[in-house]
N, C-alpha and C. Protein backbone atom coordinates (compact mmCIF):
# COMPACT_ATOMS: atom_id res chain seq x y z
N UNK A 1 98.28 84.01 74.92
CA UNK A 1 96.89 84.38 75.16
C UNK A 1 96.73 84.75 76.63
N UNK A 2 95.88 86.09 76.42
CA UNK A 2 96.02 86.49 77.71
C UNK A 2 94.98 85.89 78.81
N UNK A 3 94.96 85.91 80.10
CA UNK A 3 93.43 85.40 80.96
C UNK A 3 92.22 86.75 81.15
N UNK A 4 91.51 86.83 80.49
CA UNK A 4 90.58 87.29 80.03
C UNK A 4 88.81 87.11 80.29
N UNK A 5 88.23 87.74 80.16
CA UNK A 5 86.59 86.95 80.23
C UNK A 5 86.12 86.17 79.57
N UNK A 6 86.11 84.73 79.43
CA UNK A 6 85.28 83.87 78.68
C UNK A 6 86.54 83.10 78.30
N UNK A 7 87.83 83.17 78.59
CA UNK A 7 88.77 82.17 78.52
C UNK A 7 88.77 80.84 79.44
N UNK A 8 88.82 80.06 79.01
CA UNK A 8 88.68 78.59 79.88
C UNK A 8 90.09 78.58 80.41
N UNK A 9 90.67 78.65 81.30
CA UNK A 9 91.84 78.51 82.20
C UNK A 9 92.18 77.13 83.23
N UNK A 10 93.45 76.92 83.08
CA UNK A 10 93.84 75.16 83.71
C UNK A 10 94.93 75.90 84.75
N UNK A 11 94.70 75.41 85.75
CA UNK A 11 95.53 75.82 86.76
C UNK A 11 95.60 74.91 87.76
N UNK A 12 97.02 74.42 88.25
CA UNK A 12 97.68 73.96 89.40
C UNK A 12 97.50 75.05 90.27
N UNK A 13 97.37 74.44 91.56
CA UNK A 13 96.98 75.58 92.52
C UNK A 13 97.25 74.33 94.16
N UNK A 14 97.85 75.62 95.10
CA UNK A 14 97.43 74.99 96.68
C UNK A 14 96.98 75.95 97.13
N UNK A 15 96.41 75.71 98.07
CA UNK A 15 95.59 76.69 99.17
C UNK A 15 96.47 76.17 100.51
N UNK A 16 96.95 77.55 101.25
CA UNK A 16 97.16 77.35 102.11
C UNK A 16 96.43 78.61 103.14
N UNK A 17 96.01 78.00 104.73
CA UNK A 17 95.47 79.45 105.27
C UNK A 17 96.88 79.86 106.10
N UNK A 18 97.00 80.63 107.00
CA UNK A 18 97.54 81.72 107.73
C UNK A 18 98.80 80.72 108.22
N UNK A 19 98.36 79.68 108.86
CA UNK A 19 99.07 78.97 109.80
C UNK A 19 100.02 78.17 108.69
N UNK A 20 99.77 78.46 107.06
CA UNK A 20 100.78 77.30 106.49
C UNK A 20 100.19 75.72 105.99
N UNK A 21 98.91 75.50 106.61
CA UNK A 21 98.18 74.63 106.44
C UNK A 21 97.85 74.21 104.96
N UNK A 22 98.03 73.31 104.56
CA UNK A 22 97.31 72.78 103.29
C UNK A 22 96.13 72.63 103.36
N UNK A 23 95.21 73.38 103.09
CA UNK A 23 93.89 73.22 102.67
C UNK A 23 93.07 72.43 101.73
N UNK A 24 93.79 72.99 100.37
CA UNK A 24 92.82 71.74 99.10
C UNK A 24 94.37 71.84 98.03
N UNK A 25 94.45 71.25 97.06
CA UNK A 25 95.74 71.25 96.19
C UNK A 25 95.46 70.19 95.02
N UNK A 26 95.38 70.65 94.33
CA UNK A 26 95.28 70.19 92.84
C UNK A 26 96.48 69.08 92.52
N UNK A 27 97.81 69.11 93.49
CA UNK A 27 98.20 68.32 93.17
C UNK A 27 98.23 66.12 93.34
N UNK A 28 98.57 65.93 92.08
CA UNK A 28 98.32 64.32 92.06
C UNK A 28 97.00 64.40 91.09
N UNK A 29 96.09 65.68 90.78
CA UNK A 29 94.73 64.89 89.97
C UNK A 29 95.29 66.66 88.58
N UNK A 30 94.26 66.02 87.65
CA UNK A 30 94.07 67.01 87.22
C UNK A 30 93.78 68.37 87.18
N UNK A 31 94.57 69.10 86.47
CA UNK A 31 94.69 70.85 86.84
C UNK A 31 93.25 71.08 86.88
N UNK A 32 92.89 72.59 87.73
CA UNK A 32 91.34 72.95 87.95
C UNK A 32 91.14 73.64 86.02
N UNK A 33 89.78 73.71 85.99
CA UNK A 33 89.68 74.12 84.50
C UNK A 33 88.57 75.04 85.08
N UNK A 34 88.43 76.20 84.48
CA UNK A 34 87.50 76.61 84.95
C UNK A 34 87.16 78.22 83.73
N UNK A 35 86.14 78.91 83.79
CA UNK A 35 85.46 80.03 82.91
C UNK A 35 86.18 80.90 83.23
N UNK A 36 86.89 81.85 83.05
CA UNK A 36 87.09 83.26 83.68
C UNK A 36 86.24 84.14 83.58
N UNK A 37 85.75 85.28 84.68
CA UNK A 37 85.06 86.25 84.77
C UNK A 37 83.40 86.18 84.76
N UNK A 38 83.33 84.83 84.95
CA UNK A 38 81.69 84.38 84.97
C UNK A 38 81.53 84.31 86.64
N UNK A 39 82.68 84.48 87.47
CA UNK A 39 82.39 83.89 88.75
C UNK A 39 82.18 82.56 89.60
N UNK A 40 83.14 82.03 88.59
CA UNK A 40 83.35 80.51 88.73
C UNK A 40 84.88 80.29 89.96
N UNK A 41 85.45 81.75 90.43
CA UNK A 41 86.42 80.96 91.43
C UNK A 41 85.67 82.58 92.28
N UNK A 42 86.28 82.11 93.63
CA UNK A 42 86.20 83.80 94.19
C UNK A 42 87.32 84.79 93.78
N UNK A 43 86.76 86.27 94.23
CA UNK A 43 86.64 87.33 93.43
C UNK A 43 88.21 87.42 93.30
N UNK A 44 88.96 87.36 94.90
CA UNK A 44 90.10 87.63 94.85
C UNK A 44 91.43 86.55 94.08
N UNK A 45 90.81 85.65 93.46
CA UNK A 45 91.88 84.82 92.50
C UNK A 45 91.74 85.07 91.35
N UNK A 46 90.11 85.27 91.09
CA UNK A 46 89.85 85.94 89.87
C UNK A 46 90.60 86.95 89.09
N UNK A 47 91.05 87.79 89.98
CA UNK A 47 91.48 89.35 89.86
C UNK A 47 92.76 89.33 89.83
N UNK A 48 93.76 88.15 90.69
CA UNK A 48 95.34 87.84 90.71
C UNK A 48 95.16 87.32 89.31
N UNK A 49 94.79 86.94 88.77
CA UNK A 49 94.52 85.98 87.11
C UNK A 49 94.54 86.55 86.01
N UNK A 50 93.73 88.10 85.87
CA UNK A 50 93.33 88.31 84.85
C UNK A 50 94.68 88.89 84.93
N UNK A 51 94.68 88.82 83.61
CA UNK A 51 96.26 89.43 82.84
C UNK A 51 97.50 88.52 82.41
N UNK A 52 96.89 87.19 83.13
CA UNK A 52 98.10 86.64 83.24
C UNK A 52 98.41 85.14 81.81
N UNK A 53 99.48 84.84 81.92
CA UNK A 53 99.39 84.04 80.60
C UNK A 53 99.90 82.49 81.22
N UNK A 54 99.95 81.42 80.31
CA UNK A 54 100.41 80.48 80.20
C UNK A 54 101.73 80.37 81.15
N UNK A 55 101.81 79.28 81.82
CA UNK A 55 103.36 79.29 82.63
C UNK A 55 103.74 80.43 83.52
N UNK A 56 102.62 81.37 83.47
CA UNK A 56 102.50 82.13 84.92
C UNK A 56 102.91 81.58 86.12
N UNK A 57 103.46 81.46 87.32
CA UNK A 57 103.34 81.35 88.55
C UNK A 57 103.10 82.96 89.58
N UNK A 58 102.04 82.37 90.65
CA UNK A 58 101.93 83.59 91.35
C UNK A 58 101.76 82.90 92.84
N UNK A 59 102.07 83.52 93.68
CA UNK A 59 101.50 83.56 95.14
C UNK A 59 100.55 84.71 95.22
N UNK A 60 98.80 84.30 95.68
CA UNK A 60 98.00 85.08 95.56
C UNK A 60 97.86 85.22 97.31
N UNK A 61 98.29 86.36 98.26
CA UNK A 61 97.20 86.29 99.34
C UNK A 61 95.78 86.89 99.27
N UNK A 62 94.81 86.34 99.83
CA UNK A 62 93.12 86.97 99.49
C UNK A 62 92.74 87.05 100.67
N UNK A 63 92.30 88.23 100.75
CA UNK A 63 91.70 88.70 102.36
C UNK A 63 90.11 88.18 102.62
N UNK A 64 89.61 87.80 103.06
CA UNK A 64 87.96 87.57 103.57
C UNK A 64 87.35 87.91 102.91
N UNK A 65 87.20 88.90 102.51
CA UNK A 65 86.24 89.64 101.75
C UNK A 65 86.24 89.74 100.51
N UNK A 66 87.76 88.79 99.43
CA UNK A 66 87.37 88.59 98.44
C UNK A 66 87.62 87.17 98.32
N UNK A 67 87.45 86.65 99.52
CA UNK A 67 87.44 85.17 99.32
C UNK A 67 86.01 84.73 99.39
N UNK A 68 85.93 84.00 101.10
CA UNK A 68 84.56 83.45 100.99
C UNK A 68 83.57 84.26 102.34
N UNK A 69 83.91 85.51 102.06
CA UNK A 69 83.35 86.60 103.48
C UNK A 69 83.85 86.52 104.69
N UNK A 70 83.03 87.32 105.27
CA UNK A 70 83.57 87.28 106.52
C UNK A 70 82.30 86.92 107.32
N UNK A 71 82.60 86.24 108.03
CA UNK A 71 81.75 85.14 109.21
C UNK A 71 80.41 86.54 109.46
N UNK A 72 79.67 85.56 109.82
CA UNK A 72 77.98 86.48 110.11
C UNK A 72 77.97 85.96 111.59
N UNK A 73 77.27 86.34 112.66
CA UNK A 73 76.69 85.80 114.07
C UNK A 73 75.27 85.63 113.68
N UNK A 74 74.73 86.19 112.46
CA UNK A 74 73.62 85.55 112.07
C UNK A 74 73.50 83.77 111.30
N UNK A 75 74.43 83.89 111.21
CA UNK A 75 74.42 82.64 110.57
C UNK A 75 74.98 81.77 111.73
N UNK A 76 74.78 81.91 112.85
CA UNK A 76 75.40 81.01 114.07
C UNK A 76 73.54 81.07 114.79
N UNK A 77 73.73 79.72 114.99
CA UNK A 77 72.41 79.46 115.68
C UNK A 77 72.97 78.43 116.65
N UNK A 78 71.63 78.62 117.91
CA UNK A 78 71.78 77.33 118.65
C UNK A 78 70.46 76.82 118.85
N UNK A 79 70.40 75.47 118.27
CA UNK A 79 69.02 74.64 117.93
C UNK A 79 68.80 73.33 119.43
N UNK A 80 67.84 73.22 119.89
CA UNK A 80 67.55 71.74 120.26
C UNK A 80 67.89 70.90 120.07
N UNK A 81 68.15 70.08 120.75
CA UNK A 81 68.72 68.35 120.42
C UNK A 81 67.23 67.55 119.70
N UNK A 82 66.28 68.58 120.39
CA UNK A 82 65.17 67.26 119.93
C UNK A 82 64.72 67.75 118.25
N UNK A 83 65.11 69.39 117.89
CA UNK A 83 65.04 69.38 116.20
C UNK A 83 65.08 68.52 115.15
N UNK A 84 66.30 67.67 115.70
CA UNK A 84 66.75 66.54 114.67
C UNK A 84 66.21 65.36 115.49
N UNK A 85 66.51 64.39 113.85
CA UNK A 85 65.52 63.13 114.35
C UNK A 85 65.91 62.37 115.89
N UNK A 86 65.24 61.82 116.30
CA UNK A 86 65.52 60.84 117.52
C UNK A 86 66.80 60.32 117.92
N UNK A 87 67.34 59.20 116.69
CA UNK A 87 68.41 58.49 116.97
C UNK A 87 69.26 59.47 116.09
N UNK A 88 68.95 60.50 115.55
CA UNK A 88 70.42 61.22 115.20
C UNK A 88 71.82 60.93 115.73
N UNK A 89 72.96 60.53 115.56
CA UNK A 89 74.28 60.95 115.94
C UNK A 89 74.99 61.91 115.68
N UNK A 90 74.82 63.16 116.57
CA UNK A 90 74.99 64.25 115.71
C UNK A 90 76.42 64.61 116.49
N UNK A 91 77.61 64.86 115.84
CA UNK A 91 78.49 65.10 115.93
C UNK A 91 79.35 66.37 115.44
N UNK A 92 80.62 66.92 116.41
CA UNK A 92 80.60 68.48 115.98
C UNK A 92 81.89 68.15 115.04
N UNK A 93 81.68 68.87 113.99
CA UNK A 93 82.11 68.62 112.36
C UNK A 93 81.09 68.15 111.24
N UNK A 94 80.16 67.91 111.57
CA UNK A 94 79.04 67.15 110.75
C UNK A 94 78.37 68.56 110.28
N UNK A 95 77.88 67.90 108.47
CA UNK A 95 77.59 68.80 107.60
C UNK A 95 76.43 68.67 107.62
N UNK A 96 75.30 69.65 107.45
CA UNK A 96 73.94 68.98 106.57
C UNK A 96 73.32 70.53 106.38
N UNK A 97 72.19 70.31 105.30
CA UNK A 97 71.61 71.28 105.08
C UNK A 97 70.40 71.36 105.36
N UNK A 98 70.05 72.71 105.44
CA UNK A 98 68.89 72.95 106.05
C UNK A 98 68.32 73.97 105.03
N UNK A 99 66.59 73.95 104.95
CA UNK A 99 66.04 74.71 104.22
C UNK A 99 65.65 76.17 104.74
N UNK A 100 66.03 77.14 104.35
CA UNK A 100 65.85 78.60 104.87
C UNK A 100 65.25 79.50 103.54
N UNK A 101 64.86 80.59 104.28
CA UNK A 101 63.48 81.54 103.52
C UNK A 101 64.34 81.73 102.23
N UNK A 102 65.49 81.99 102.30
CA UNK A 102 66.42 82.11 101.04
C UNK A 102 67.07 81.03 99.95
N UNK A 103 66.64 80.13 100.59
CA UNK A 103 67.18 78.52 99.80
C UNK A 103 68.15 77.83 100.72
N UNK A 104 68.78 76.94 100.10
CA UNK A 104 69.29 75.57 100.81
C UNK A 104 70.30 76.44 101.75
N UNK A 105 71.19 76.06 103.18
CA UNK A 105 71.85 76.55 103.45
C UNK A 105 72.72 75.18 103.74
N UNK A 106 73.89 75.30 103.97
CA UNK A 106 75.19 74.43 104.72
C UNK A 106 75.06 74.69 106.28
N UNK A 107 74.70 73.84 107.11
CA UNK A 107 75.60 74.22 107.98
C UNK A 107 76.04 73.23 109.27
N UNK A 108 77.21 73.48 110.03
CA UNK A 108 78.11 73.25 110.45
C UNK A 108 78.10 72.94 111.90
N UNK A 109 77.94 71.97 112.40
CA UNK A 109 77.55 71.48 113.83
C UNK A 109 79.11 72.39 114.34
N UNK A 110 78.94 72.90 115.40
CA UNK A 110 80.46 73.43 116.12
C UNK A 110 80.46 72.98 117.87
N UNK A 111 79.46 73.08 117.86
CA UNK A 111 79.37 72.59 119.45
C UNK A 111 78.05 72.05 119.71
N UNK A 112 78.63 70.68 121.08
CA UNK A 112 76.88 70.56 121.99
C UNK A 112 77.40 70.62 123.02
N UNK A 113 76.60 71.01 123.92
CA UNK A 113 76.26 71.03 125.37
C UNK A 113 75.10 70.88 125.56
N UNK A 114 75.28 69.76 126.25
CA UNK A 114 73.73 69.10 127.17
C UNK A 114 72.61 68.99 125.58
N UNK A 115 71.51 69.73 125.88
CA UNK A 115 70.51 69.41 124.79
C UNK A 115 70.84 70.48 123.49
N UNK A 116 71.49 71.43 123.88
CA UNK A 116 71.94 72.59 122.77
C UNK A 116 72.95 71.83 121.99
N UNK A 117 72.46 72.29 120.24
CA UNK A 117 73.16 72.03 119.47
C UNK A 117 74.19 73.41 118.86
N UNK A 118 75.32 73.68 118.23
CA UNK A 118 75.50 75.06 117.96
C UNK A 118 75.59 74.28 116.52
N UNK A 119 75.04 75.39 115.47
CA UNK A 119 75.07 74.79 113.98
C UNK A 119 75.50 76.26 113.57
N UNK A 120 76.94 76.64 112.68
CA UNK A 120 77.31 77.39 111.96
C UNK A 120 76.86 77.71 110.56
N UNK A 121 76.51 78.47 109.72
CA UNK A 121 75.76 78.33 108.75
C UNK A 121 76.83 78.98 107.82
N UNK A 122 77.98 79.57 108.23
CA UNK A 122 79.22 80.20 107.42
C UNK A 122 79.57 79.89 107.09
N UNK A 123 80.58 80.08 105.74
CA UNK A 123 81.41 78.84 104.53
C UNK A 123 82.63 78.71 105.38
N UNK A 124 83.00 77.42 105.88
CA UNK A 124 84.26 76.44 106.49
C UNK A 124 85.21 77.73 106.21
N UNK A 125 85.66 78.57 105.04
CA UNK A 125 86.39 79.34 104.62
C UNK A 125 86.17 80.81 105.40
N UNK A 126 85.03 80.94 105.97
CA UNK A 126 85.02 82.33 106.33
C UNK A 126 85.83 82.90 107.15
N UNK A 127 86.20 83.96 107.28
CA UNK A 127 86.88 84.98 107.82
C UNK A 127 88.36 84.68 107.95
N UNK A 128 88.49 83.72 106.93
CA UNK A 128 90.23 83.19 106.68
C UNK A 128 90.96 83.67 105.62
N UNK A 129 91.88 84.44 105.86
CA UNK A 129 92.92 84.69 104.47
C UNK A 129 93.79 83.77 104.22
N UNK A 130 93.02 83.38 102.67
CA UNK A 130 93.71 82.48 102.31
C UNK A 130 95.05 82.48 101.61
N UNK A 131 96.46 81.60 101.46
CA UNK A 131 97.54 82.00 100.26
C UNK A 131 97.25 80.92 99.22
N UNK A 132 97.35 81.24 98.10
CA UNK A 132 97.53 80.57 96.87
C UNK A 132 98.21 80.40 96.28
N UNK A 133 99.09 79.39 96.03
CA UNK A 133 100.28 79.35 94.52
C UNK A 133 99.66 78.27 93.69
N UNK A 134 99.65 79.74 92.45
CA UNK A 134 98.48 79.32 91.23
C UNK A 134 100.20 78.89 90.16
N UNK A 135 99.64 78.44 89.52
CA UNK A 135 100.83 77.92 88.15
C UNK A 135 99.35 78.06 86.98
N UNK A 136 99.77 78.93 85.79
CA UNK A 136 98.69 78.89 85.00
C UNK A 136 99.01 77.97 84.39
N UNK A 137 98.37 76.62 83.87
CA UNK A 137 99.08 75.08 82.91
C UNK A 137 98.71 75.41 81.23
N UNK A 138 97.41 76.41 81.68
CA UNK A 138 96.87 76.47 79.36
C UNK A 138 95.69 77.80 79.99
N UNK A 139 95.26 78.31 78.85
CA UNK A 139 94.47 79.61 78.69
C UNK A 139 94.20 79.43 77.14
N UNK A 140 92.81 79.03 77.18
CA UNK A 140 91.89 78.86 75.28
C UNK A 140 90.72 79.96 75.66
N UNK A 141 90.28 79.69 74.26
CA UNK A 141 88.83 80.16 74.38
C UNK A 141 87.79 79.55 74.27
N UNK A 142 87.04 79.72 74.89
CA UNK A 142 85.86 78.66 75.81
C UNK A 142 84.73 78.45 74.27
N UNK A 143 84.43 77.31 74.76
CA UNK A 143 83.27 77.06 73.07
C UNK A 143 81.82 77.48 73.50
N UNK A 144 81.54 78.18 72.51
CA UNK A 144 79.63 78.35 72.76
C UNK A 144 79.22 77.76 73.55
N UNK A 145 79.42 76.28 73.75
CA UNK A 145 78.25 75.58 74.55
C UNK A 145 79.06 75.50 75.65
N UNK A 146 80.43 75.91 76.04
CA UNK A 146 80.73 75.82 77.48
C UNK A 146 80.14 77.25 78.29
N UNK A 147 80.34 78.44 76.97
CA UNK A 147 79.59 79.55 77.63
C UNK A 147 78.46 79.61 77.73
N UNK A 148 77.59 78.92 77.41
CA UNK A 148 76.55 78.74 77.42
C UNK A 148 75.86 77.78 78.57
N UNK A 149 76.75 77.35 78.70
CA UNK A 149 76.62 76.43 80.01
C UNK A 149 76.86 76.90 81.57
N UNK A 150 77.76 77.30 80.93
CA UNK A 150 78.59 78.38 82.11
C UNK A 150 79.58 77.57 82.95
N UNK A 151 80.14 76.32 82.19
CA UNK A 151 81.33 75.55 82.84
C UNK A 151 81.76 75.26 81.78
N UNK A 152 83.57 74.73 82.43
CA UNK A 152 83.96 73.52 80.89
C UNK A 152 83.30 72.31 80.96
N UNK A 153 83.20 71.86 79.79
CA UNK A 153 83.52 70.46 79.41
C UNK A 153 84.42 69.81 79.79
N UNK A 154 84.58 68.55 80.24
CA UNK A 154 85.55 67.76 80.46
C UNK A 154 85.96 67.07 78.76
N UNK A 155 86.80 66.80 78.86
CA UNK A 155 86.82 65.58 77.46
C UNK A 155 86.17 64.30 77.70
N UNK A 156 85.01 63.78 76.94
CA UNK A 156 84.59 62.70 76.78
C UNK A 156 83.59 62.96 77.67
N UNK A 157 83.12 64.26 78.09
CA UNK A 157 81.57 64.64 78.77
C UNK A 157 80.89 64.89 77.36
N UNK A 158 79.65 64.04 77.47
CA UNK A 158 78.16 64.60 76.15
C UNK A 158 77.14 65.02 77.06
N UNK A 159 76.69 66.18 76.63
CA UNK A 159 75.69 66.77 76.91
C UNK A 159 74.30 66.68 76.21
N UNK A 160 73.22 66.22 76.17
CA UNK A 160 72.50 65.79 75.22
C UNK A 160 71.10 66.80 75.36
């Protein structure tokens, strides 16, 4: 069975970026499970995938732009120390979200100096080409109510 649109797909996978780095890796837990062609991974793994079958192995590289973009300077701000609450401990690596005209955003303390905070609002992933070695583990076809859902099921998840 081929990987297709609306096939539920199990895949071992590492991420590594440029430098060789381990990023995230499926290995030690269970393979990722995921929809094909609904837009459930980014574009550029999506696209190394389709065609491919059971016991596949691939090394995928994905450039920025079909991963997780490429970095904005709009999405780089520098806020006040006194924005956030009083006794904040605000530290550079620290996550939090903030509400914007478009909905929730992420973003990413990167620097302080003195009372300036710098908060990144770009996905941790941006403007990084990432490598992938995918292993396809199974390829089914997804049940009504997972397409309908628009994820898998786990085994022994009820949905009520």
């Amino acid at each position: 069975m081929q990987i297709e649109k609306n096939k539920v797909v199990s895949l071992n996978y590492t991420l590594k970026n440029d430098d060789g780095e381990i990023l995230d890796t499926s290995e030690g837990r269970t393979p990722l499970e995921y929809i094909h062609g609904i837009g459930n991974l980014i574009p550029g793994l999506e696209e190394a995938l389709e065609g491919k079958t059971k016991h596949d192995k691939l090394n995928v590289t994905i450039p920025p732009e079909k991963a997780y973009g490429v970095g904005s300077e709009q999405l780089i701000q520098t806020v006040k120390r006194s924005n956030f609450e009083e006794n904040a401990d605000i530290k550079v690596g620290m996550q939090f979200q903030a509400q914007m005209d478009y909905g929730m955003q992420l973003f990413t303390v990167t620097k302080i100096e003195g009372d300036d905070v710098t908060l990144d609002g770009n996905h941790p992933l941006a403007d990084q080409t990432l490598h992938f070695d995918v292993d396809v583990v199974d390829v089914r076809d997804a049940t009504a109510e997972e397409l309908e859902h628009g994820h898998v099921h786990q085994a022994g998840e009820h949905h009520h």
